[in-house]
PDB file of N, CA and C in Angstrom:
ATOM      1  N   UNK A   1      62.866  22.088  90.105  1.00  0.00           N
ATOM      2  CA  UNK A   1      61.824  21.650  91.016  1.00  0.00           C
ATOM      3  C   UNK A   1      61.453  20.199  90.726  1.00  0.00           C
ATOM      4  N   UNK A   2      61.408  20.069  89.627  1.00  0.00           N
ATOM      5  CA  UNK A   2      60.815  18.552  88.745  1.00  0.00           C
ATOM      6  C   UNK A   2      61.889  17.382  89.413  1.00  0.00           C
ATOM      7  N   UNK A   3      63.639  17.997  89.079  1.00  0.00           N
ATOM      8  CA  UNK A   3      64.359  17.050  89.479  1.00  0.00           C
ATOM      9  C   UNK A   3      64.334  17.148  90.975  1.00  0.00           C
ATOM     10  N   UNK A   4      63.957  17.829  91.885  1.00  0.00           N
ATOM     11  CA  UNK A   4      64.064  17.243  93.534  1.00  0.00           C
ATOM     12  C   UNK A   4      62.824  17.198  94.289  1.00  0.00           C
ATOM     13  N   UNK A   5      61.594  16.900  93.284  1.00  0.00           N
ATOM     14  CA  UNK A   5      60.488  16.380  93.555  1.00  0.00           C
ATOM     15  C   UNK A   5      59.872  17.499  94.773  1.00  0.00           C
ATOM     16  N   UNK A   6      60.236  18.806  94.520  1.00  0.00           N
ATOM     17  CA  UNK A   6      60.153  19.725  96.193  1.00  0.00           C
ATOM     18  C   UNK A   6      58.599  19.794  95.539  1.00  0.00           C
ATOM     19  N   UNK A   7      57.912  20.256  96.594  1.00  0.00           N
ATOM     20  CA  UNK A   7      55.920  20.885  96.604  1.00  0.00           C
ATOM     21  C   UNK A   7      56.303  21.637  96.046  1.00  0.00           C
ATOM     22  N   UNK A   8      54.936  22.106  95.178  1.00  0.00           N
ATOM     23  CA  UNK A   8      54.895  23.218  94.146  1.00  0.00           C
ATOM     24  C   UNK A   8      53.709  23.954  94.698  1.00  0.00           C
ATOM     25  N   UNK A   9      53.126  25.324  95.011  1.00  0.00           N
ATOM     26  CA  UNK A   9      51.980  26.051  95.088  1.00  0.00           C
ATOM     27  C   UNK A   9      51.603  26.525  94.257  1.00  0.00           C
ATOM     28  N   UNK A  10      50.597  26.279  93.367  1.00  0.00           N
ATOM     29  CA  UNK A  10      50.323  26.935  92.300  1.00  0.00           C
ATOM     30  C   UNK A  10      48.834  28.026  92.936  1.00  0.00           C
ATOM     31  N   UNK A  11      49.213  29.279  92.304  1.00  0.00           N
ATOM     32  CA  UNK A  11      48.351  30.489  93.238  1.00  0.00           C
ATOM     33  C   UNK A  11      47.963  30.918  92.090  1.00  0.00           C
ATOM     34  N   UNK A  12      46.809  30.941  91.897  1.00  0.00           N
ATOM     35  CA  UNK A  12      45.855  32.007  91.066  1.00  0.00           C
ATOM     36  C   UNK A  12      45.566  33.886  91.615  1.00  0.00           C
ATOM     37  N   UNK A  13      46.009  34.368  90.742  1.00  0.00           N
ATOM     38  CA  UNK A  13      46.266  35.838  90.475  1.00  0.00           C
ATOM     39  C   UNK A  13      44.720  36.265  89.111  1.00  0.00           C
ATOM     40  N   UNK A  14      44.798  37.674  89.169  1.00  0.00           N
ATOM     41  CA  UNK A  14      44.163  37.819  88.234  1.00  0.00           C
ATOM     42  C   UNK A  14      45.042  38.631  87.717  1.00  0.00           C
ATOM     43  N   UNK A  15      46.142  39.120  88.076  1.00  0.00           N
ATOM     44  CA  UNK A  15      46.609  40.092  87.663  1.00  0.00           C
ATOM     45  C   UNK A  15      47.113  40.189  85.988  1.00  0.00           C
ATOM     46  N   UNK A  16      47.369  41.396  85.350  1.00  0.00           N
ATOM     47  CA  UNK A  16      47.836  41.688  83.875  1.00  0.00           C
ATOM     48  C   UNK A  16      47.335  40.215  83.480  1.00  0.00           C
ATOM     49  N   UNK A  17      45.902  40.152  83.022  1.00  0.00           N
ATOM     50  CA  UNK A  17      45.421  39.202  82.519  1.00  0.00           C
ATOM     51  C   UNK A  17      43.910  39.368  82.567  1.00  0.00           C
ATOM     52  N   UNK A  18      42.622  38.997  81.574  1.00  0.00           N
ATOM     53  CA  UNK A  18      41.619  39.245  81.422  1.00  0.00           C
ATOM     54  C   UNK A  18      40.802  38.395  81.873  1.00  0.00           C
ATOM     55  N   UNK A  19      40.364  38.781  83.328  1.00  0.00           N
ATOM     56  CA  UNK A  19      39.607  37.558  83.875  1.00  0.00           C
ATOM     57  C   UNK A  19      38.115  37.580  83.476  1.00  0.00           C
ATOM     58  N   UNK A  20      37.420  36.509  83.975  1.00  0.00           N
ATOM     59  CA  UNK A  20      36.273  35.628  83.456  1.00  0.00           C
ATOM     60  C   UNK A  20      35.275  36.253  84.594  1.00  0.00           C
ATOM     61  N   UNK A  21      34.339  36.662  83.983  1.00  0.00           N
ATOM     62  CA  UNK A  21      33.053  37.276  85.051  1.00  0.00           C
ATOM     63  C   UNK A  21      33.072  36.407  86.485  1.00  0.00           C
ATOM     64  N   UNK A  22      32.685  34.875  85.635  1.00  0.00           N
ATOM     65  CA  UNK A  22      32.455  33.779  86.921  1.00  0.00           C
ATOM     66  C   UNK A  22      34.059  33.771  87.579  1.00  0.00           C
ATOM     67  N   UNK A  23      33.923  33.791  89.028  1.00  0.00           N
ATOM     68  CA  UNK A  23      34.788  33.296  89.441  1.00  0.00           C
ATOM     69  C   UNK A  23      35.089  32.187  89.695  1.00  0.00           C
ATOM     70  N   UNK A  24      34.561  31.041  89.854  1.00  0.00           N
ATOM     71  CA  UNK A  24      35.176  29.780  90.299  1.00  0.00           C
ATOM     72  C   UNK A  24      35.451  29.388  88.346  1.00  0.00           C
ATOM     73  N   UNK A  25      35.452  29.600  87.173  1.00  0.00           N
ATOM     74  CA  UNK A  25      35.091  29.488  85.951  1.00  0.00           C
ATOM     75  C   UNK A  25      36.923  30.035  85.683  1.00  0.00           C
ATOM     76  N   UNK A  26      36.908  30.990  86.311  1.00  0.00           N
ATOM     77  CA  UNK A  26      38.392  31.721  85.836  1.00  0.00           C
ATOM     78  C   UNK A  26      39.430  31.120  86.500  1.00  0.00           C
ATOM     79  N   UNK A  27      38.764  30.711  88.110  1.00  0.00           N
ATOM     80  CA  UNK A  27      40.196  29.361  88.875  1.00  0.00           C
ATOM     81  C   UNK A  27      40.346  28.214  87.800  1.00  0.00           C
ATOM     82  N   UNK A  28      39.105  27.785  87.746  1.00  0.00           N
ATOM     83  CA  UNK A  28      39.285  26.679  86.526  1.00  0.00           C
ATOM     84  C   UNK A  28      40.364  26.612  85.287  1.00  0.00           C
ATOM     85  N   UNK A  29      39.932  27.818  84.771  1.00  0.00           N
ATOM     86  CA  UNK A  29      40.792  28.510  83.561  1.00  0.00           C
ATOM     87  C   UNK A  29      42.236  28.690  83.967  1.00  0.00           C
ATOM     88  N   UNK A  30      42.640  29.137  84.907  1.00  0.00           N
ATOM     89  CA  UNK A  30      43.809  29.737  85.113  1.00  0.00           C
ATOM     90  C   UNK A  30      44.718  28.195  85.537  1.00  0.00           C
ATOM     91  N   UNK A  31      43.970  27.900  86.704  1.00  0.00           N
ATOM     92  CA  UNK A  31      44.746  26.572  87.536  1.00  0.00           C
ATOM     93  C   UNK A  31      44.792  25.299  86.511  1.00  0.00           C
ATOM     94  N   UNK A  32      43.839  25.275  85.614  1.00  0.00           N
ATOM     95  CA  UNK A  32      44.350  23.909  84.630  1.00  0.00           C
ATOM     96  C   UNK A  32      45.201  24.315  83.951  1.00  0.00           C
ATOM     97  N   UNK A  33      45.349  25.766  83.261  1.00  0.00           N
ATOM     98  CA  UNK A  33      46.472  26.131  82.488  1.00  0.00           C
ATOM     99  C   UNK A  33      47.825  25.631  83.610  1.00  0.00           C
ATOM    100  N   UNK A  34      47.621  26.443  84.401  1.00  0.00           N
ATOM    101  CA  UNK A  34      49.097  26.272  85.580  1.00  0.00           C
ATOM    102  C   UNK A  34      49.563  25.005  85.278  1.00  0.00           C
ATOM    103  N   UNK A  35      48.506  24.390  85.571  1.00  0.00           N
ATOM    104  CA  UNK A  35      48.906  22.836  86.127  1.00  0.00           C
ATOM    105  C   UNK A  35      49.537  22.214  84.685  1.00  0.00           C
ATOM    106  N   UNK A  36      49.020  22.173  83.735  1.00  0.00           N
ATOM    107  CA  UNK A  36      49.317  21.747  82.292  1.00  0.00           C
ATOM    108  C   UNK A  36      51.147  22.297  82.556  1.00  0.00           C
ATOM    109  N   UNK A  37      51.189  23.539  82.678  1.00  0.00           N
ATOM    110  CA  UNK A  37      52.685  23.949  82.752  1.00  0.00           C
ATOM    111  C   UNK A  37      53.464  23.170  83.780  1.00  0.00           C
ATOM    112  N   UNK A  38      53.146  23.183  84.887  1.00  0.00           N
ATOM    113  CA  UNK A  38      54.081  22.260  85.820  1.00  0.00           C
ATOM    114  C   UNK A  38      54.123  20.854  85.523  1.00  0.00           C
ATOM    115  N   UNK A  39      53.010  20.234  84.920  1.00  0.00           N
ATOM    116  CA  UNK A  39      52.869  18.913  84.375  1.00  0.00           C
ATOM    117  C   UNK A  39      53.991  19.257  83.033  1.00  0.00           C
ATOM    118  N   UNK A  40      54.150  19.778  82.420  1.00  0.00           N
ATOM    119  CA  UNK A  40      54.890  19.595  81.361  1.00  0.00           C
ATOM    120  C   UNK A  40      56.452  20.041  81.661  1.00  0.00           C
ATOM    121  N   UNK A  41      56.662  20.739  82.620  1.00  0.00           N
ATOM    122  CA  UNK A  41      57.865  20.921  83.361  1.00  0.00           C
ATOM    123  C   UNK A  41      58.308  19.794  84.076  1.00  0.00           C
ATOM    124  N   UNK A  42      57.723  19.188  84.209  1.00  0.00           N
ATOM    125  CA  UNK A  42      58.186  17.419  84.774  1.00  0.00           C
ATOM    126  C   UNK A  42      57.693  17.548  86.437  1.00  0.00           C
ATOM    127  N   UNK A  43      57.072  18.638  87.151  1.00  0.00           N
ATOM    128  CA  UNK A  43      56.245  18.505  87.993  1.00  0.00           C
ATOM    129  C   UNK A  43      54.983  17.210  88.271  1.00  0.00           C
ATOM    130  N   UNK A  44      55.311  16.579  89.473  1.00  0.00           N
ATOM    131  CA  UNK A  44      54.345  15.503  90.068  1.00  0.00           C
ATOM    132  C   UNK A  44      53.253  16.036  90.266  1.00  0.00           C
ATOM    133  N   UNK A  45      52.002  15.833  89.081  1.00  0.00           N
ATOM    134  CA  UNK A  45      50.977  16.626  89.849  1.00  0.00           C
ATOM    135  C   UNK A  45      50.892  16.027  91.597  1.00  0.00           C
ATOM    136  N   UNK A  46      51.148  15.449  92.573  1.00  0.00           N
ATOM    137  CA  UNK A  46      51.223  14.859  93.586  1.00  0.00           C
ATOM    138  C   UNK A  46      51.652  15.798  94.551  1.00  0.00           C
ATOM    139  N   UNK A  47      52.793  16.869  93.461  1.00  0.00           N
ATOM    140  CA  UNK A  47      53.453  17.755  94.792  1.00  0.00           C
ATOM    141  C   UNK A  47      52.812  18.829  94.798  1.00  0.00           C
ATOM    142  N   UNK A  48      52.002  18.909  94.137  1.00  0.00           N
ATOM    143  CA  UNK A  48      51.286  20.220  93.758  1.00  0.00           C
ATOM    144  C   UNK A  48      49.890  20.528  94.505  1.00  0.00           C
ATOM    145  N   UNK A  49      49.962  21.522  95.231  1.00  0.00           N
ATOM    146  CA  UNK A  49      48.761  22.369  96.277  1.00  0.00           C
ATOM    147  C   UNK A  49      48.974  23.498  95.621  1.00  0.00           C
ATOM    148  N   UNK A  50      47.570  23.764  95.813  1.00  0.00           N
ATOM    149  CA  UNK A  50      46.512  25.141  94.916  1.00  0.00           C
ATOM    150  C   UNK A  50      46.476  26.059  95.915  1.00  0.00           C
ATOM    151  N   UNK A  51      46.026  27.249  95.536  1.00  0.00           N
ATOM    152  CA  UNK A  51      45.887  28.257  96.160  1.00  0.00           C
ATOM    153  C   UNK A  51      44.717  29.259  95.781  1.00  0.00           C
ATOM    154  N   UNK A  52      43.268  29.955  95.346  1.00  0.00           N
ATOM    155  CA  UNK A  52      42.907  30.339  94.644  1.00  0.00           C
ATOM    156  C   UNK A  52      43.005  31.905  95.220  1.00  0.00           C
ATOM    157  N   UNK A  53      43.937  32.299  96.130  1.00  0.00           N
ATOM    158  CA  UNK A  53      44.649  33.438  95.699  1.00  0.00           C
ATOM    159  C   UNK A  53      44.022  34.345  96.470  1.00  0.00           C
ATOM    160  N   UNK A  54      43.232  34.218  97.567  1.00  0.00           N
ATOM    161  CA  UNK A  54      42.315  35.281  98.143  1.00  0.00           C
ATOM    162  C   UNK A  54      42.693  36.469  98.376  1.00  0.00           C
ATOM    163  N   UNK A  55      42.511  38.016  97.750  1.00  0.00           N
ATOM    164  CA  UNK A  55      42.873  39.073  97.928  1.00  0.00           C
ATOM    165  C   UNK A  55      43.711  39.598  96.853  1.00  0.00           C
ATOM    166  N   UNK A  56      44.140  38.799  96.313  1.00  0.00           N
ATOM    167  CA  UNK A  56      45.196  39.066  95.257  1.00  0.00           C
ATOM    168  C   UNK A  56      44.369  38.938  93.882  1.00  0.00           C
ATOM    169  N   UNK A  57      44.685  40.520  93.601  1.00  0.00           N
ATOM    170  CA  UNK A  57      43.474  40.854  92.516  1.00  0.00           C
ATOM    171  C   UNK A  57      42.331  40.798  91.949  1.00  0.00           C
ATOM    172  N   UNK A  58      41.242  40.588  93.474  1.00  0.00           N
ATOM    173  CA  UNK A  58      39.974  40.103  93.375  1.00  0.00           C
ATOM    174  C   UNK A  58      39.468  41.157  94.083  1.00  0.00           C
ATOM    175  N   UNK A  59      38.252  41.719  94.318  1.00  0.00           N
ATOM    176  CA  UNK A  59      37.747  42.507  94.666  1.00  0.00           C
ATOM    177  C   UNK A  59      36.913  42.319  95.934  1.00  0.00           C
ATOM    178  N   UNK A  60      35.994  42.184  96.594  1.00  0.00           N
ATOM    179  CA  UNK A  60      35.244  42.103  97.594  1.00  0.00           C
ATOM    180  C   UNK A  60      34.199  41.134  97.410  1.00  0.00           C
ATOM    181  N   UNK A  61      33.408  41.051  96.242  1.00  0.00           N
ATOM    182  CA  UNK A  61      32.587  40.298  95.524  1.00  0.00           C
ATOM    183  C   UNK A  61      32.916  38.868  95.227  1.00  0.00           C
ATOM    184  N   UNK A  62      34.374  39.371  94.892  1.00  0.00           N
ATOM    185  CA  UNK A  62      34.966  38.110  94.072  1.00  0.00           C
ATOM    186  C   UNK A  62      35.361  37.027  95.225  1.00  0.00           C
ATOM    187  N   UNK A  63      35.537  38.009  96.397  1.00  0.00           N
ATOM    188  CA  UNK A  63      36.561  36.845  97.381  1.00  0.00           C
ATOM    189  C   UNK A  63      35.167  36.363  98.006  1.00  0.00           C
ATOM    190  N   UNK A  64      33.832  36.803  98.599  1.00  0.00           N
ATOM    191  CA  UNK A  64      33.005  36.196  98.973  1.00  0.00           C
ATOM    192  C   UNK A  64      32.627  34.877  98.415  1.00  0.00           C
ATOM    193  N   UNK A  65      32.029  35.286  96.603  1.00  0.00           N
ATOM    194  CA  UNK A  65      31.754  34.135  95.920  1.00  0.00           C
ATOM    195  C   UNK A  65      32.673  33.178  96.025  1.00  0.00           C
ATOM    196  N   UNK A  66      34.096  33.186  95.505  1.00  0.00           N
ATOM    197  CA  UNK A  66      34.669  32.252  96.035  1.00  0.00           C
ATOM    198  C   UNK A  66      35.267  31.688  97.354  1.00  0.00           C
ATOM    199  N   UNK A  67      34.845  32.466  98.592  1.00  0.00           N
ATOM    200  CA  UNK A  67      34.188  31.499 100.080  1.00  0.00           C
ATOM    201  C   UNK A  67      33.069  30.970  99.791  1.00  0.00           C
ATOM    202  N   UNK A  68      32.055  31.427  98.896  1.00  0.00           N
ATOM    203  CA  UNK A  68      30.908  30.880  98.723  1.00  0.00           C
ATOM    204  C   UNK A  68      30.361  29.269  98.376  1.00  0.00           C
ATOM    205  N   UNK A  69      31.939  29.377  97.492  1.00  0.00           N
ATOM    206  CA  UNK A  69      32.072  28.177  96.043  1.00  0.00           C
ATOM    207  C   UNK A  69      33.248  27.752  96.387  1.00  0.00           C
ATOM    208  N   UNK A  70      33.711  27.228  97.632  1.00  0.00           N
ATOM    209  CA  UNK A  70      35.050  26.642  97.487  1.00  0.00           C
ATOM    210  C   UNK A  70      35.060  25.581  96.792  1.00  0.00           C
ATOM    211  N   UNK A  71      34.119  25.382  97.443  1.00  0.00           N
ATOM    212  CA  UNK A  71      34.484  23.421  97.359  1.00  0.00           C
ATOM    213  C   UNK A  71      34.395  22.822  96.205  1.00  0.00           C
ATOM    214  N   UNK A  72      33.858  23.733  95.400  1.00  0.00           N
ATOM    215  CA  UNK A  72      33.887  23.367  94.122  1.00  0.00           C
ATOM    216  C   UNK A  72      35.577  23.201  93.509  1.00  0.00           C
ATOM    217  N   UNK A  73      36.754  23.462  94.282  1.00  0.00           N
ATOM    218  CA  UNK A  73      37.341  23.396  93.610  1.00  0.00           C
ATOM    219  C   UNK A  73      38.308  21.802  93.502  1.00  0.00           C
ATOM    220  N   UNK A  74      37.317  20.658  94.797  1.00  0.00           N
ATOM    221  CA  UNK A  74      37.629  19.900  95.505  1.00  0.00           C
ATOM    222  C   UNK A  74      37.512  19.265  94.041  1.00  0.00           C
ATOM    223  N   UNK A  75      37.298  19.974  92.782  1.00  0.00           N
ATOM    224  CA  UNK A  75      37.411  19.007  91.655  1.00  0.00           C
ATOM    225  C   UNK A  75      38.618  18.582  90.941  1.00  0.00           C
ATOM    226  N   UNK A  76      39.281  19.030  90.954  1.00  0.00           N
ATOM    227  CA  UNK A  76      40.829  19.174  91.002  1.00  0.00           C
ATOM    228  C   UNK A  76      41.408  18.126  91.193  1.00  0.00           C
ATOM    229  N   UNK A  77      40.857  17.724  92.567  1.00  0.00           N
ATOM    230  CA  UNK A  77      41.707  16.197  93.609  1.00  0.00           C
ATOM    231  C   UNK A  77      43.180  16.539  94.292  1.00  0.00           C
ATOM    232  N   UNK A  78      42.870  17.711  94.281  1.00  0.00           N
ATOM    233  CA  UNK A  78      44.627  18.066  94.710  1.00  0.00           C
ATOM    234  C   UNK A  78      44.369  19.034  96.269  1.00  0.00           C
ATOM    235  N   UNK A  79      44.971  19.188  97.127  1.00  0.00           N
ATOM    236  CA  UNK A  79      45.112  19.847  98.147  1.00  0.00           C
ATOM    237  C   UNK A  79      44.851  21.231  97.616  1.00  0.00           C
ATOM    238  N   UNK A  80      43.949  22.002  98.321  1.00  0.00           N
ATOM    239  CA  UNK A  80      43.732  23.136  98.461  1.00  0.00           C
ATOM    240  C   UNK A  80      43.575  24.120  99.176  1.00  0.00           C
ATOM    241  N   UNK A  81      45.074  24.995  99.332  1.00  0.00           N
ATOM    242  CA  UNK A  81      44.755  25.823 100.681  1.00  0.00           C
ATOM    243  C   UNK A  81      44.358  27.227 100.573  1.00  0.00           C
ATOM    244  N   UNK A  82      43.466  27.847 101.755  1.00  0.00           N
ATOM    245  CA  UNK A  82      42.879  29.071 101.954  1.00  0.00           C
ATOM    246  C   UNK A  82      43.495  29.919 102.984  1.00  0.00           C
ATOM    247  N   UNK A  83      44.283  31.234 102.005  1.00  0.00           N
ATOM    248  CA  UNK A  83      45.239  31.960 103.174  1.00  0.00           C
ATOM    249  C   UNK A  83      44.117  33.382 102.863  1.00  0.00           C
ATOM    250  N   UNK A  84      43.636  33.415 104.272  1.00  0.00           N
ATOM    251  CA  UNK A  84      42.737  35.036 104.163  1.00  0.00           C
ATOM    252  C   UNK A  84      43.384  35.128 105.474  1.00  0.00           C
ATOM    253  N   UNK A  85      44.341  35.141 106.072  1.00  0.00           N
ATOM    254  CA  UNK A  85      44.602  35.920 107.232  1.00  0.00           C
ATOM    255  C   UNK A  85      44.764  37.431 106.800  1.00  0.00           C
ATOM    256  N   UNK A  86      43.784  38.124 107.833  1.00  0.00           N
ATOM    257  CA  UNK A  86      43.946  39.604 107.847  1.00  0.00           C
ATOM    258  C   UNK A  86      43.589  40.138 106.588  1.00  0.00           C
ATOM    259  N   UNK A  87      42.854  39.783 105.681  1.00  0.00           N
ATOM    260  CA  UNK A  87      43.029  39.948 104.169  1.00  0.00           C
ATOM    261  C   UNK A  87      41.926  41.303 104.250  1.00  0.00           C
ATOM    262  N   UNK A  88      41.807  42.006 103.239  1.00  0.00           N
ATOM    263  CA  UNK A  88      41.682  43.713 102.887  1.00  0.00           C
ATOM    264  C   UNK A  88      39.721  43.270 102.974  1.00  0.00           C
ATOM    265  N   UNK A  89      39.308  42.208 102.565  1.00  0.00           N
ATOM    266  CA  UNK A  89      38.113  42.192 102.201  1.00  0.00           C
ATOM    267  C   UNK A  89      37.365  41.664 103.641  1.00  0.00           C
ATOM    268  N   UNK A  90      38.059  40.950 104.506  1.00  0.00           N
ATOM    269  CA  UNK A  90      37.742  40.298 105.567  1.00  0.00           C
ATOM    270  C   UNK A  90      37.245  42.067 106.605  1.00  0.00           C
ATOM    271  N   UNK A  91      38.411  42.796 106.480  1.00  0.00           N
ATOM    272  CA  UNK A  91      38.141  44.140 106.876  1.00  0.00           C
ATOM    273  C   UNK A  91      36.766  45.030 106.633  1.00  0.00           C
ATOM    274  N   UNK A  92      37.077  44.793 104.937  1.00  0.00           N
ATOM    275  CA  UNK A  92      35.851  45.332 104.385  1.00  0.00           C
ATOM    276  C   UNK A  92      34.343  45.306 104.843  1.00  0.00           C
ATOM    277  N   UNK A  93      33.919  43.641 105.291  1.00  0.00           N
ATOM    278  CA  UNK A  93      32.572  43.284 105.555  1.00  0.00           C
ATOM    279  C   UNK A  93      32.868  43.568 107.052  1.00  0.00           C
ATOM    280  N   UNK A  94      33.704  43.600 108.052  1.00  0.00           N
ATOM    281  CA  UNK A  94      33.759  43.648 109.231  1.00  0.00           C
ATOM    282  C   UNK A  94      34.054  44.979 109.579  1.00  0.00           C
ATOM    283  N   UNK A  95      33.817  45.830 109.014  1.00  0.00           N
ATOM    284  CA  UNK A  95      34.496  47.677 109.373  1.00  0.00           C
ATOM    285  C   UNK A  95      35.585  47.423 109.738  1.00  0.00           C
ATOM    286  N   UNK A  96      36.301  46.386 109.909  1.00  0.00           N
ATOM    287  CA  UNK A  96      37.973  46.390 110.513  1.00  0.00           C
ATOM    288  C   UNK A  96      38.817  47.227 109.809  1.00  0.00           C
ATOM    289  N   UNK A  97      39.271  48.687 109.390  1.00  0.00           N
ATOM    290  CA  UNK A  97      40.415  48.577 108.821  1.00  0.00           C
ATOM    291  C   UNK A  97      41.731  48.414 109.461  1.00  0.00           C
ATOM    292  N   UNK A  98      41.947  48.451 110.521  1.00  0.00           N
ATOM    293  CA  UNK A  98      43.343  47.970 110.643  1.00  0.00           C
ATOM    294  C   UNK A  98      43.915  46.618 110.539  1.00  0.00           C
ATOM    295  N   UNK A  99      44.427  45.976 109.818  1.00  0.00           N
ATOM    296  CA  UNK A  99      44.933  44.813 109.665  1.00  0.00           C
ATOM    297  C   UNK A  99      44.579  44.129 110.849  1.00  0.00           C
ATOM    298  N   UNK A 100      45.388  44.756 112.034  1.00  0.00           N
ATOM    299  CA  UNK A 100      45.475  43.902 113.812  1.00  0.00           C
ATOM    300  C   UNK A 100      44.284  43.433 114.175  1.00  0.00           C
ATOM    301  N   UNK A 101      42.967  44.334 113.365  1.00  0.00           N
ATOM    302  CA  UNK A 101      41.586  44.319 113.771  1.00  0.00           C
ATOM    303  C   UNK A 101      41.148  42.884 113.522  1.00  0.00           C
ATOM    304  N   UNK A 102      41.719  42.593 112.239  1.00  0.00           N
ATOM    305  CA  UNK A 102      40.628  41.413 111.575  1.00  0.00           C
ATOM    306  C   UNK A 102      40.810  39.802 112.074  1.00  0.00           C
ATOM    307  N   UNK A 103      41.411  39.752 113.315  1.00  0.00           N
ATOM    308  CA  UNK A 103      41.719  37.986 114.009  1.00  0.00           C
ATOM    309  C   UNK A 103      40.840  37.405 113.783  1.00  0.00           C
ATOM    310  N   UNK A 104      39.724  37.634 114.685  1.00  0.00           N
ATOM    311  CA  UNK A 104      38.529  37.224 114.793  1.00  0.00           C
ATOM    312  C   UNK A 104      37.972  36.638 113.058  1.00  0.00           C
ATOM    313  N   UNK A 105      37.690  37.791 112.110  1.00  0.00           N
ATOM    314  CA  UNK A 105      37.072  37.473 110.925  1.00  0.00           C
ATOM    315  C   UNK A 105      37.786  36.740 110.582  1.00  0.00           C
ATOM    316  N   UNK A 106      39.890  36.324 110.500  1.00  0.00           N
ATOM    317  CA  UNK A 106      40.615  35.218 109.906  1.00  0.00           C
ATOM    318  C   UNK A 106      39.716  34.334 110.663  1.00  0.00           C
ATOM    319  N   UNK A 107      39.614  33.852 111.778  1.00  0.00           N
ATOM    320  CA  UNK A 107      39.596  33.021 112.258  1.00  0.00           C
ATOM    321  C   UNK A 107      38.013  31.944 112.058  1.00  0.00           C
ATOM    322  N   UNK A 108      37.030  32.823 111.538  1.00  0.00           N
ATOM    323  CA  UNK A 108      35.673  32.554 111.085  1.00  0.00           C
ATOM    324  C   UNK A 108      36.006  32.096 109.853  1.00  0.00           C
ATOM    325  N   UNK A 109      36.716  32.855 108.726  1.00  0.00           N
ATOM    326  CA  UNK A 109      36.769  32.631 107.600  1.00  0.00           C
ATOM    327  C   UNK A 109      37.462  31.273 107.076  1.00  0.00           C
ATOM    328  N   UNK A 110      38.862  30.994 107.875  1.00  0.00           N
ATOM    329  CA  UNK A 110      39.535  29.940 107.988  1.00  0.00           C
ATOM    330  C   UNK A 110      38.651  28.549 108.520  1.00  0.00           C
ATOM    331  N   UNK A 111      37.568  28.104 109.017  1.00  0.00           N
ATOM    332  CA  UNK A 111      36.503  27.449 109.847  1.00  0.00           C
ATOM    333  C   UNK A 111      35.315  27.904 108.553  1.00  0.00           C
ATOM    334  N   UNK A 112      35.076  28.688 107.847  1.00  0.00           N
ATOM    335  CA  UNK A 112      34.183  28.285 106.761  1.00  0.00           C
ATOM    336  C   UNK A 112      34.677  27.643 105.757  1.00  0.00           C
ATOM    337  N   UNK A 113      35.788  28.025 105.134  1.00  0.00           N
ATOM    338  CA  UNK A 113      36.811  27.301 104.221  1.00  0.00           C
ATOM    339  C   UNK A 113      37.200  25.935 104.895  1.00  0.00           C
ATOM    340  N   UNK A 114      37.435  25.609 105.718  1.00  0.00           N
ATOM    341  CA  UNK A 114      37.728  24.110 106.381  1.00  0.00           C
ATOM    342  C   UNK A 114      37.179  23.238 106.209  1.00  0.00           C
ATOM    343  N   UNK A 115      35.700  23.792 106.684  1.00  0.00           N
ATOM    344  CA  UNK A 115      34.298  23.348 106.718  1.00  0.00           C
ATOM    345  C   UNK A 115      34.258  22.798 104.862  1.00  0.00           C
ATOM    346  N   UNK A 116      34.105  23.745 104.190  1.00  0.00           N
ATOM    347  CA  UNK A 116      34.103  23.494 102.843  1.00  0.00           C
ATOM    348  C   UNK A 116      35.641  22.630 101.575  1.00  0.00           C
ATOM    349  N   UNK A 117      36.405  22.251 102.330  1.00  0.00           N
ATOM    350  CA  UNK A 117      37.332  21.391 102.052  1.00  0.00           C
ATOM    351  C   UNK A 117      38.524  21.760 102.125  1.00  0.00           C
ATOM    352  N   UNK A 118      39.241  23.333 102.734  1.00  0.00           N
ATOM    353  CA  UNK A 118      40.351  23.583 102.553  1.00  0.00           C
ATOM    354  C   UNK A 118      41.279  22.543 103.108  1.00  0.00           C
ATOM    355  N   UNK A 119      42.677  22.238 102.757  1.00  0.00           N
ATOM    356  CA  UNK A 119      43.387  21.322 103.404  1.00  0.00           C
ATOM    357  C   UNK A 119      44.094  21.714 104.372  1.00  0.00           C
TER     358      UNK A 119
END
């Protein structure tokens, strides 16, 4: 990756790993580790866009607070994108369960995250 300079996504998971009560505290934790690794892999931090992983091993709580607290992650300085299309929690607060259901809530959620710095 290092030698053909391609974009890198670095995505925060919680998975098989002991996360941090705070959530925007554990992106911190996780994504500087990441980044330290792709930086030392000869990765441009330049090519590198974040992800803080919405749905993927976070709970209902967790994915609000962090819609809550994006922008906090605008500390970084690096591109940061927000993929909640159709996501399990968007359902959750909207009674949607069928996946097909939740357009509408992507489409609010994507326009609060925007609003708050997603790229």
């Amino acid at each position: 990756v290092a030698a053909t300079r391609a974009g890198v996504c670095i995505m925060h998971t919680g998975r098989d790993r002991q996360k941090l009560a705070d959530v925007i505290a554990d992106q911190f934790e996780f994504l500087n580790h990441s980044l330290e690794i792709a930086e030392d892999a000869g990765v441009a931090r330049d090519a590198v866009v974040l992800d803080p992983g919405f749905g993927f091993a976070k709970d209902e709580r967790e994915n609000v607070e962090l819609m809550a607290r994006f922008s906090e992650l605008a500390a970084f300085g690096l591109p940061v994108l927000a993929g909640t299309s159709r996501k399990r929690f968007i359902g959750s607060l909207t009674g949607r369960d069928a996946a097909d259901e939740r357009d509408i809530g992507t489409a609010a959620t994507t326009a609060i995250l925007r609003l708050a710095g997603a790229s």
